[in-house]
Protein backbone atom coordinates (compact mmCIF):
# COMPACT_ATOMS: atom_id res chain seq x y z
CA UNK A 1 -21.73 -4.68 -41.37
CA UNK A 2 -19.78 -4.66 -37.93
CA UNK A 3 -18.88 -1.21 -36.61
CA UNK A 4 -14.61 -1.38 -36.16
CA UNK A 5 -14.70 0.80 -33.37
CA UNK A 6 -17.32 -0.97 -31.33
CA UNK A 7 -15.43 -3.03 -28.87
CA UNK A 8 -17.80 -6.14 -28.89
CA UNK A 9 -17.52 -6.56 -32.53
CA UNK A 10 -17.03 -10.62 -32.76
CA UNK A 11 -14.23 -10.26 -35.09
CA UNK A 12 -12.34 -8.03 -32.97
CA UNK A 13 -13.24 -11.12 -30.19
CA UNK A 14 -11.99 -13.71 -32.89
CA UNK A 15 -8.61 -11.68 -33.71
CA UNK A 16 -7.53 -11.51 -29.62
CA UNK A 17 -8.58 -14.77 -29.34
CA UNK A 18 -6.05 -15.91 -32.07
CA UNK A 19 -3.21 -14.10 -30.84
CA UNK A 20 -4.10 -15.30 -27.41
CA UNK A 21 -3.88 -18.84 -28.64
CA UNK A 22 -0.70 -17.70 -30.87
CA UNK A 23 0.85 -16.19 -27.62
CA UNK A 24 0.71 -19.34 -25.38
CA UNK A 25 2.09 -21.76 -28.37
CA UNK A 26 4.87 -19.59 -29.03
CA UNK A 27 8.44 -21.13 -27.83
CA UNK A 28 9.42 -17.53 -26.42
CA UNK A 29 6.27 -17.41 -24.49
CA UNK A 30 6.68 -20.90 -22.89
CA UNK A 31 10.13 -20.32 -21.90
CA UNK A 32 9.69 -17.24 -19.98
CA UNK A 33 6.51 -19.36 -18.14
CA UNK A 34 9.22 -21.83 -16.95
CA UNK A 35 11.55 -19.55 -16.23
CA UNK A 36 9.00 -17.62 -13.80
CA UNK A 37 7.94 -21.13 -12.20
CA UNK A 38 11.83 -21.72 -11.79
CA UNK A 39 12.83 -18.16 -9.78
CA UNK A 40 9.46 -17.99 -7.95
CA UNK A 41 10.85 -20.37 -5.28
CA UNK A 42 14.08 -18.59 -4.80
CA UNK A 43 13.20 -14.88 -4.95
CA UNK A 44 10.11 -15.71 -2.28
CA UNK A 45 12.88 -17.33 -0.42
CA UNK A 46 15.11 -14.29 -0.22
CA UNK A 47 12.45 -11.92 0.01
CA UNK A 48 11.88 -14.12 3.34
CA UNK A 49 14.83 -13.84 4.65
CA UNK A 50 15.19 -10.04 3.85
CA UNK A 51 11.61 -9.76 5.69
CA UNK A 52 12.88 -11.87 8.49
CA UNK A 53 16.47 -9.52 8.76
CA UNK A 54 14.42 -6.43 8.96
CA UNK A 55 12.00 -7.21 11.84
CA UNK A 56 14.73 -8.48 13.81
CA UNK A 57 16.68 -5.59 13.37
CA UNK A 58 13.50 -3.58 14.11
CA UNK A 59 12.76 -5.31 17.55
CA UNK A 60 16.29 -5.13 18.36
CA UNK A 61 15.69 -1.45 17.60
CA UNK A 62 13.23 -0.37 19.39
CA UNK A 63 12.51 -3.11 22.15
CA UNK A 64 15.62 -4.97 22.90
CA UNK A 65 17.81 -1.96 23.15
CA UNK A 66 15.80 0.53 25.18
CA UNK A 67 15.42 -2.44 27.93
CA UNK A 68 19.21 -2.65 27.71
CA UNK A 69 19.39 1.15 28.66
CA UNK A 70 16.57 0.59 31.67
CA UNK A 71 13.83 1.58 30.22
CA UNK A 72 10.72 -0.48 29.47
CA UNK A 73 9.81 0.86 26.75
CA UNK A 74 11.15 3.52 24.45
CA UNK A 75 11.38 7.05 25.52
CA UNK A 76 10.09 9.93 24.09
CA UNK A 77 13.81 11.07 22.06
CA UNK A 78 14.39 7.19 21.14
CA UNK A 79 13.25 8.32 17.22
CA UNK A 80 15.57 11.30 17.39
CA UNK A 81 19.00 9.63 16.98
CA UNK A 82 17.56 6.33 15.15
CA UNK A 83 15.47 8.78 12.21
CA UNK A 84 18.26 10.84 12.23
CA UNK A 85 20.82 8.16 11.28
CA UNK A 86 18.28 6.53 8.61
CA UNK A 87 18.01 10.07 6.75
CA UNK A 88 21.97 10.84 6.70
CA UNK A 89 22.20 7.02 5.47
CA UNK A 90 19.56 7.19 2.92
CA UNK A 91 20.73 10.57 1.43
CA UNK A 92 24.11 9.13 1.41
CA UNK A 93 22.91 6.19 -0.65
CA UNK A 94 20.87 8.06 -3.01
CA UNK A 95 23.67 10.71 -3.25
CA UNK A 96 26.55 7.34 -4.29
CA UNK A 97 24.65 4.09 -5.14
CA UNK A 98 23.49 3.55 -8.40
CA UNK A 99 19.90 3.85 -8.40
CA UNK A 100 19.59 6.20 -5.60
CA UNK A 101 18.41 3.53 -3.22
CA UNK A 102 15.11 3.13 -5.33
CA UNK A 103 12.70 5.48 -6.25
CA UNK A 104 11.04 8.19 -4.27
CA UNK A 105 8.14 7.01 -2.08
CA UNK A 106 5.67 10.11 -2.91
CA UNK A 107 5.81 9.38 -6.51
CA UNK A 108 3.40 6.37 -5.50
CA UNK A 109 3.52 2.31 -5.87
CA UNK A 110 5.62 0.89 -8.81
CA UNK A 111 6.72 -1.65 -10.83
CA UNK A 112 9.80 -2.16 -12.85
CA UNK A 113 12.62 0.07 -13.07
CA UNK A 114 14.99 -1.38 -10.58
CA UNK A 115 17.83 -2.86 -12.60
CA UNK A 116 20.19 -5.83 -10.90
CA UNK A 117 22.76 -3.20 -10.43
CA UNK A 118 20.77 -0.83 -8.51
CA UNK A 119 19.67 -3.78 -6.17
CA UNK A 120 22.12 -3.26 -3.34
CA UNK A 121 21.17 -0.01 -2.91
CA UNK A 122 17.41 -0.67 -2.49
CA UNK A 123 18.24 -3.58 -0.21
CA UNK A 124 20.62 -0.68 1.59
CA UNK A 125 18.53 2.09 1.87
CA UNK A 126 15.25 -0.22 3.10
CA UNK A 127 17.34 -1.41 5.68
CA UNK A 128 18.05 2.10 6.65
CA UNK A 129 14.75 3.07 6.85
CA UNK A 130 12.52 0.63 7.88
CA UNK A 131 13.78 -0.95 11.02
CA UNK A 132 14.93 2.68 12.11
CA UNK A 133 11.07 4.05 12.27
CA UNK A 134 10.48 5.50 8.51
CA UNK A 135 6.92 5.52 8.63
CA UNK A 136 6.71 3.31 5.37
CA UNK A 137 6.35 -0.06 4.47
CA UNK A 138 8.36 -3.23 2.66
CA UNK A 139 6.18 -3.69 -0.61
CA UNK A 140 7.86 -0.89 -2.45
CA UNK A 141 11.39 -2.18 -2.12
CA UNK A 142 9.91 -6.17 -2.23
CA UNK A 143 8.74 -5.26 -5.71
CA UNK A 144 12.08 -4.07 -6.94
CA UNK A 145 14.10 -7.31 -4.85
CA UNK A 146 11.96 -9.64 -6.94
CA UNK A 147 11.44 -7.76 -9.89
CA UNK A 148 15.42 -7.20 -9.97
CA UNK A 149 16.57 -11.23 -9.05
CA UNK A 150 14.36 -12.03 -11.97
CA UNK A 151 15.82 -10.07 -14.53
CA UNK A 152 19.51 -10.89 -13.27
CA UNK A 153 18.50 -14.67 -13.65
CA UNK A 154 17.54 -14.30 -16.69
CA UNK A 155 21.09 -12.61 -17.97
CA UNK A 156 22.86 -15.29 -16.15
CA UNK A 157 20.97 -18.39 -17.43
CA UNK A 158 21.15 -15.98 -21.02
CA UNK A 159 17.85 -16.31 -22.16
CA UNK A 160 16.57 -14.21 -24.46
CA UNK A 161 15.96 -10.40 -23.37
CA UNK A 162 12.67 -8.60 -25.29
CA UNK A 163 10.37 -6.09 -23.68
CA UNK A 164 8.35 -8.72 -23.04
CA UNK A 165 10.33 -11.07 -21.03
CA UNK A 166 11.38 -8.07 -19.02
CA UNK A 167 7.65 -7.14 -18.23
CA UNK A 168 6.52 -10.61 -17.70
CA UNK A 169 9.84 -11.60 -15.49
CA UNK A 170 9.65 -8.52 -13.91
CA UNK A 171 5.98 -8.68 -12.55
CA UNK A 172 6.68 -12.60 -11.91
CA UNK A 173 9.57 -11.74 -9.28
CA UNK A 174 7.68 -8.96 -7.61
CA UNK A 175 5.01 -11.25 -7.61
CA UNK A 176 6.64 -13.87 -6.03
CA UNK A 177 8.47 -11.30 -3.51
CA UNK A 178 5.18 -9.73 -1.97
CA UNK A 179 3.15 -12.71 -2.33
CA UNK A 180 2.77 -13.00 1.63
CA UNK A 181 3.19 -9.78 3.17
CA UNK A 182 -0.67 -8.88 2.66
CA UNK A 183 -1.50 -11.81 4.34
CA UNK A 184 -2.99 -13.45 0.49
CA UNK A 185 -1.53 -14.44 -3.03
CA UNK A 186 -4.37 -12.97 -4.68
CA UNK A 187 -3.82 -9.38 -3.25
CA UNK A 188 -0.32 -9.20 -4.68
CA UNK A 189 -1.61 -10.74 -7.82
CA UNK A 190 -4.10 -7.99 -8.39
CA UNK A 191 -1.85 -5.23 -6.84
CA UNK A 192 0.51 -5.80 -9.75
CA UNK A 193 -2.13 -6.11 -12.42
CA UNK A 194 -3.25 -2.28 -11.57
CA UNK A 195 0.36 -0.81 -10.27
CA UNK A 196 1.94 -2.11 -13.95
CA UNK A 197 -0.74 0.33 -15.79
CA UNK A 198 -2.77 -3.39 -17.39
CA UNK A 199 -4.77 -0.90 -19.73
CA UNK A 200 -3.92 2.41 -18.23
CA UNK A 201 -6.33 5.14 -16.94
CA UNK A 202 -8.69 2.98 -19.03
CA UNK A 203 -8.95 0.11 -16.50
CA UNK A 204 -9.52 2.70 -13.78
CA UNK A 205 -12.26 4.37 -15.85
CA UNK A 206 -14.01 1.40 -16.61
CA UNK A 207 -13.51 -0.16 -13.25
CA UNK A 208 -15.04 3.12 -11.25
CA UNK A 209 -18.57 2.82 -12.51
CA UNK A 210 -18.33 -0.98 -11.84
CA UNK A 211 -17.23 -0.77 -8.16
CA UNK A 212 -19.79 1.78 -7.84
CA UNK A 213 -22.75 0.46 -9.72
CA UNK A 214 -21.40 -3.19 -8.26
CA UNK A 215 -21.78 -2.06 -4.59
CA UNK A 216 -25.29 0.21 -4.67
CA UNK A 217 -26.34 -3.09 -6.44
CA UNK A 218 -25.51 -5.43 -3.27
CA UNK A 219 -26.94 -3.14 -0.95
CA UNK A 220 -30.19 -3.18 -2.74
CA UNK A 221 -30.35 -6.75 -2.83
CA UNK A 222 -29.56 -7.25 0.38
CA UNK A 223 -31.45 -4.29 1.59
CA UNK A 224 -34.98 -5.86 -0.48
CA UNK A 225 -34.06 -10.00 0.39
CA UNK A 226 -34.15 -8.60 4.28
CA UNK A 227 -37.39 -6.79 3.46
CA UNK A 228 -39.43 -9.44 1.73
CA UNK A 229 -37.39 -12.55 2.92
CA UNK A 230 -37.28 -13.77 -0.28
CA UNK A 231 -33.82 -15.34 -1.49
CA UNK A 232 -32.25 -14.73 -4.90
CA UNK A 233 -29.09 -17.48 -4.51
CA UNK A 234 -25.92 -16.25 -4.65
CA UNK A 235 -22.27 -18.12 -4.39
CA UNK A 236 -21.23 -17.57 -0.29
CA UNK A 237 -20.27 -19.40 2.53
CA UNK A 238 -21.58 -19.66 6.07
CA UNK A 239 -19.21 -18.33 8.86
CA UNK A 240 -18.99 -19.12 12.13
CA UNK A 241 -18.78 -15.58 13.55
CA UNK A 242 -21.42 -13.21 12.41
CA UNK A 243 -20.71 -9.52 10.79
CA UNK A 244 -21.94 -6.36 11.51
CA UNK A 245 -24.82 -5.84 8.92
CA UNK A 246 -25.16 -2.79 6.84
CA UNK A 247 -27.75 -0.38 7.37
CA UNK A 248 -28.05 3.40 5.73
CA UNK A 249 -26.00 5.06 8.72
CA UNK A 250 -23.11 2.61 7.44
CA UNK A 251 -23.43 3.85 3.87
CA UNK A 252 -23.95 7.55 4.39
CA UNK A 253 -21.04 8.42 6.83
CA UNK A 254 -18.63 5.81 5.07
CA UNK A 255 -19.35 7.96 1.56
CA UNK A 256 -18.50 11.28 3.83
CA UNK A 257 -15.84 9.62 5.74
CA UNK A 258 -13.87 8.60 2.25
CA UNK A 259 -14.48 11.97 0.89
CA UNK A 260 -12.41 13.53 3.83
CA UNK A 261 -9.83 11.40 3.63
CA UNK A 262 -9.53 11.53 0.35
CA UNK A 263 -9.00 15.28 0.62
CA UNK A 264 -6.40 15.24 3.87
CA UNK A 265 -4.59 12.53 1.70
CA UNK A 266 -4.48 14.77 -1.43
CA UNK A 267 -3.57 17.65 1.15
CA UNK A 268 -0.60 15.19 2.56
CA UNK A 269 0.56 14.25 -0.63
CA UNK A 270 1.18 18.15 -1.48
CA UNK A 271 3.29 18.44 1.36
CA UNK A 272 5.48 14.41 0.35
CA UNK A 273 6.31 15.95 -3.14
CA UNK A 274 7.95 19.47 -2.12
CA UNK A 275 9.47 17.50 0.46
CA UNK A 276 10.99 14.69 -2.07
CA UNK A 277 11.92 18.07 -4.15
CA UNK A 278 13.32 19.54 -1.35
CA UNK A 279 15.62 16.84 -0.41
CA UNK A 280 16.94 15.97 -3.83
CA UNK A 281 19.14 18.87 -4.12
CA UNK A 282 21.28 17.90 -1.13
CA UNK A 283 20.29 14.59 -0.38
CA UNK A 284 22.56 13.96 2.87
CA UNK A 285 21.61 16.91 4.92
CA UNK A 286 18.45 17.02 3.68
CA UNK A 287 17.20 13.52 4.21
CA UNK A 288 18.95 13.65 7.58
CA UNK A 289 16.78 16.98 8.23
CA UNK A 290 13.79 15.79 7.29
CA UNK A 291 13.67 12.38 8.86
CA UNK A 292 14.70 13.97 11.80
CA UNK A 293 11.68 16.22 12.21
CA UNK A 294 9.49 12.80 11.48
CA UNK A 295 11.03 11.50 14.62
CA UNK A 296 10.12 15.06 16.36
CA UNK A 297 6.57 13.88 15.47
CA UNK A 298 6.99 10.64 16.83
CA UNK A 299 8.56 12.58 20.35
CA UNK A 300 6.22 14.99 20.39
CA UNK A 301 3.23 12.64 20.67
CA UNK A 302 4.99 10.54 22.96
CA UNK A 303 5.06 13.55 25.11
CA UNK A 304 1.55 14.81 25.08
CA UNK A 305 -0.53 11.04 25.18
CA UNK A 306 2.36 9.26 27.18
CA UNK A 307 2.04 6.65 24.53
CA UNK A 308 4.81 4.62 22.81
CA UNK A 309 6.90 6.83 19.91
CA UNK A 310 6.19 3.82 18.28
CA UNK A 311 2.57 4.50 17.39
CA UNK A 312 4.15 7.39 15.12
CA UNK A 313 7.68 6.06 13.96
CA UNK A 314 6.86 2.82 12.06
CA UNK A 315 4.74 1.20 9.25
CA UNK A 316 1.80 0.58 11.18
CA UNK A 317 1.32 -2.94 10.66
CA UNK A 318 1.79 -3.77 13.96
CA UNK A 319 -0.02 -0.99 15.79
CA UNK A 320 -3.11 -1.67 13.54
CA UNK A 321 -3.82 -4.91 14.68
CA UNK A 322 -3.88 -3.98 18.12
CA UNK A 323 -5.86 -0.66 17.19
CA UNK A 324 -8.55 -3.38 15.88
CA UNK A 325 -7.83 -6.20 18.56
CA UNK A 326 -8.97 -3.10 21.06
CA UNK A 327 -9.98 -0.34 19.70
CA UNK A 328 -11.56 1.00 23.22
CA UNK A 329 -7.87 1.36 24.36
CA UNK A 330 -7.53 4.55 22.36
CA UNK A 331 -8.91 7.77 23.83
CA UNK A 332 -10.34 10.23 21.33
CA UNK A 333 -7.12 12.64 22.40
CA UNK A 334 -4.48 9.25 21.53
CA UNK A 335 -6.43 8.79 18.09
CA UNK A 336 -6.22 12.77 17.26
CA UNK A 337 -2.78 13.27 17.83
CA UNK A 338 -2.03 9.31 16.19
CA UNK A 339 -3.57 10.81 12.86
CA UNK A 340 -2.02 14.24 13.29
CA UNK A 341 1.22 13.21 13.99
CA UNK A 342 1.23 10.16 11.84
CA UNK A 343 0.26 12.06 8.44
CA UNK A 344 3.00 14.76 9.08
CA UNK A 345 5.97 11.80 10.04
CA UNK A 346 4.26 10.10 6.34
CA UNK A 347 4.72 13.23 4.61
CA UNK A 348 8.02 13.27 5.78
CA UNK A 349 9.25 10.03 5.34
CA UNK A 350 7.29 9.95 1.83
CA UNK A 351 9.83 12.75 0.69
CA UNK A 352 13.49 11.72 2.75
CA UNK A 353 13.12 8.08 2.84
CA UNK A 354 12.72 4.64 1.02
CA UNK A 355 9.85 1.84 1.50
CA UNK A 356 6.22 1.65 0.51
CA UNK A 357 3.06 3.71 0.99
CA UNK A 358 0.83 1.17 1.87
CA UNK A 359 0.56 0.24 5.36
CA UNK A 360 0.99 3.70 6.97
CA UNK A 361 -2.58 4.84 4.64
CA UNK A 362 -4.10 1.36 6.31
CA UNK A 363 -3.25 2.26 10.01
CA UNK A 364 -4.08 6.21 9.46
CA UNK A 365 -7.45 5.18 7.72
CA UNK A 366 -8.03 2.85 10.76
CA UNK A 367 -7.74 4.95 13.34
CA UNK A 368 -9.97 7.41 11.46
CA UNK A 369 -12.86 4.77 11.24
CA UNK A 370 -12.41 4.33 14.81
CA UNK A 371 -12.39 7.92 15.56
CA UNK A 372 -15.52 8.46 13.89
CA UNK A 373 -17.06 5.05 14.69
CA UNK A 374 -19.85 6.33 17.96
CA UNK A 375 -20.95 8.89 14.86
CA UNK A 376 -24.85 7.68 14.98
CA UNK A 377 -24.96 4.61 12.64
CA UNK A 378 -22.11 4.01 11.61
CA UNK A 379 -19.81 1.40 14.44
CA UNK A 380 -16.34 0.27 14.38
CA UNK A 381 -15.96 -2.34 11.95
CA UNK A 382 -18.07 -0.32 8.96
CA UNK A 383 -15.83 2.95 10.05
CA UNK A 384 -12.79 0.67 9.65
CA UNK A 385 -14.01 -0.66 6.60
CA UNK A 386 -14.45 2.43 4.73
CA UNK A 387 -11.28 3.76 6.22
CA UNK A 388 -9.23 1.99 5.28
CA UNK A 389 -10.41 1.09 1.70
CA UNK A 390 -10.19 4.85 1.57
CA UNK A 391 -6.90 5.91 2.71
CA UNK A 392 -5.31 3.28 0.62
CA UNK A 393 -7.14 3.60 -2.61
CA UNK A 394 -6.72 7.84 -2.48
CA UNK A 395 -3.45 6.89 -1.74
CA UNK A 396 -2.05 4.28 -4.18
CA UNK A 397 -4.41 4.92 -6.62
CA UNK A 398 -5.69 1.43 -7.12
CA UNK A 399 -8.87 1.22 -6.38
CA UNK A 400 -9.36 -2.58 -6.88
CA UNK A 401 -6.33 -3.81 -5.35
CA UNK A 402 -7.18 -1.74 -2.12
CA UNK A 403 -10.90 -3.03 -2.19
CA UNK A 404 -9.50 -6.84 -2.34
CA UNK A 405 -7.07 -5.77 0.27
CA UNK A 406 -9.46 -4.56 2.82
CA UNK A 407 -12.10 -6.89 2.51
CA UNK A 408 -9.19 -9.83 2.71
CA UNK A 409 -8.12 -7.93 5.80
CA UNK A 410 -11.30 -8.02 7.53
CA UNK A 411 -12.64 -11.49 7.41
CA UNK A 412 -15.77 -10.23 6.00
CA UNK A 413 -17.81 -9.96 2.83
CA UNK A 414 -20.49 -8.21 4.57
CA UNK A 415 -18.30 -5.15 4.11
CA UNK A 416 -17.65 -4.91 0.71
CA UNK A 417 -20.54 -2.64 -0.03
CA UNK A 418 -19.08 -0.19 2.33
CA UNK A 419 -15.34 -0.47 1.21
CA UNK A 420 -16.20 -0.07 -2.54
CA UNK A 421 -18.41 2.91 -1.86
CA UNK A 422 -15.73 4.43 0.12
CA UNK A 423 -12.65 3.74 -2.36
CA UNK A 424 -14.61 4.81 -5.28
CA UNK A 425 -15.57 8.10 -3.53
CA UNK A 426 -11.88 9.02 -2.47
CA UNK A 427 -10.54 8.03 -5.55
CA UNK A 428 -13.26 10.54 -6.86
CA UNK A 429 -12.28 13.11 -4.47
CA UNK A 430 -8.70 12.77 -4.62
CA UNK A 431 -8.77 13.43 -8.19
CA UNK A 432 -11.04 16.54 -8.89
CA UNK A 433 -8.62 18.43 -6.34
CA UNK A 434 -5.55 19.95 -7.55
CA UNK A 435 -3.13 18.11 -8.29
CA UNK A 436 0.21 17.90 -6.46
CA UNK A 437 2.63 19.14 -8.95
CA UNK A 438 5.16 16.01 -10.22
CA UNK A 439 8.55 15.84 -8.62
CA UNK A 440 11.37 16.67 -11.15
CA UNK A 441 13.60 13.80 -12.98
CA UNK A 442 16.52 13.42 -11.09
């Protein structure tokens, strides 16, 4: 007699298998497919464009215009004015616009929610804040551009509106919007699989022990196929350039490495919400107040490494790859006050302004690899590695995406051990601490 509660049971199997089949037959079903085939084109198209719009207005920003005032590159009280105006506009948005420019950065990663009326002011308060140094990146509002164009298609071509064709037409569009800003389909593909709750808190607690038990067991067949030279056969491909192999050094300061930023990002996070709480009661002033004192951080380290404000007052994409083109170009002083000044204009900019958390946690859990990288053992690529994984995973909360994410990013399988370990272990960390209390409706 099968057991109803034990999830192998073959009938249970049988049953999802039927309304699998039922689900893919059904007229409803097939429609929204074509539909989502139909607006993928498009909404990647205008996500492009809006993409395109922002960097220009971004190097116009921040290049073209100091060299128009004399200097070579911006000065240290460039962020001042620039923050200042992307706080007062942002606050003025969420204070007017429908929507309130899109939801609140420190509340995390999400999907859905962004209705075709509260479009403009997304696309609004984005271009506020990006281009003008929020210290944020373009996946948050991406995801509500395409997940918003696919819903409004679907009113004006007046197909049939059920929970379900939201969900799937919603996911579709953001989809299709962030599909190339990671730099791979498949990361935006998994991204939304985790960030849409696919099985809740179960998927993460079924997908913990998995990473984990998935990358002790690649270390220890690696680790025994070096020792005895014996091969087991496994699916891989032979690259030109050789990685950085993994020894116990790797694995032990990556673990502690992960643990500490999974408590400074827990920490940060407790100072994003109070801020975000903060500034709702008078958004204008408040987001204008805030954003300013990011750009103070931004000025400040300008003044004490004689480095670019830029470093401080942007996403971090950028900066990154040159942090990992040449990592030897920043002294241990530049990469302190980077991370210290950094994580203070995130907190900020978490709670005043509107974008997505993802590429400031990369750079910051860069820089800390690198920082820690002449630790005995451990090098920069592995302290990279596990930085990165890291600071995105405590962050977002996803710990596959961000493993798929920083593996993609490096070029490498033979760090996959190390980001796993380190995701699962901030992750971990992140959540036994106290939790930062939740930000109230607005």
């Amino acid at each position: 007699m099968t057991d109803p509660t034990d999830p192998t049971d073959p009938t249970d199997s049988a049953q999802d298998a039927a309304r699998l089949d039922a689900m893919l037959r059904s007229p409803g079903y097939l429609k929204a497919l074509a539909l989502c085939a139909l607006i993928g084109a498009p909404i990647s198209l205008l996500a492009f464009w809006f993409l395109a719009g922002l960097h220009e207005l971004e190097h116009a920003l921040w290049h073209d215009l100091p060299q128009a005032f004399g200097h070579a590159s911006p000065p240290w009280w460039w962020p001042l004015p620039l923050l200042a105006f992307a706080g007062a506009a942002v606050g003025l948005i969420a204070a007017r616009l429908p929507g309130g420019g899109g939801h609140i950065p420190a509340e995390g990663l999400k999907v859905g929610g962004a209705s075709s009326g509260a479009l403009p002011g997304v696309l609004l308060a984005a271009t506020a804040s990006l281009p003008f140094g929020a210290v944020l990146g373009p996946e948050a509002p991406l995801i509500a551009l395409g997940g918003g164009l696919a819903v409004l298609v679907r009113d004006l071509t007046r197909a049939p509106a059920t929970p379900r064709s939201t969900a799937l037409l919603g996911a579709a569009g953001s989809a299709a919007a962030i599909s190339a800003i990671f730099g791979n389909p498949l990361i935006g593909a998994v991204l939304l699989i985790e960030v849409a709750g696919v099985a809740g808190p179960q998927l993460i607690a079924v997908m913990l022990p998995a990473l984990l038990a998935s990358g002790l067991g690649y270390l220890v067949f690696t680790g025994f196929g070096r020792w005895t030279g014996l091969e087991t056969g496994s699916l891989s491909l032979n690259l030109s350039s050789a990685a950085p192999r993994i020894d116990a050094g790797d694995v032990l300061w990556s673990v502690l490495l992960a643990m500490a930023v999974g408590a400074a990002v827990r920490g940060m996070f407790a100072v994003a919400r109070p801020v975000a709480a903060f500034v709702a009661a008078r958004p204008i002033a408040r987001s204008a107040g805030c954003a300013l004192a990011a750009g103070g951080c931004a000025a400040l380290y300008t003044l004490i490494t004689d480095r670019t404000p830029v470093d401080v007052a942007s996403s971090g994409q950028a900066t990154m790859a040159e942090l990992a083109a040449d990592p030897h170009a920043w002294g241990v002083g530049a990469l302190v006050a980077v991370l210290l000044f950094k994580t203070a204009a995130y907190a900020l900019s978490l709670g005043s302004l509107r974008g997505g958390p993802v590429f400031p946690a990369l750079f910051l859990g860069a820089a800390a690899g690198v920082l820690l990288a002449p630790l005995p053992g451990l090098g920069v690529v592995p302290g990279m590695a596990a930085g990165m994984a890291a600071a995105a995973t405590a962050v977002l909360r996803l710990p596959v995406s961000c493993s798929v994410l920083v593996v993609l990013l490096l070029g490498s399988a033979e760090m996959i051990p190390v980001v796993l370990l380190a995701a699962v272990t901030a992750l971990v960390t992140a959540e036994l601490l106290p939790r930062p209390r939740a930000l109230s409706p607005r």
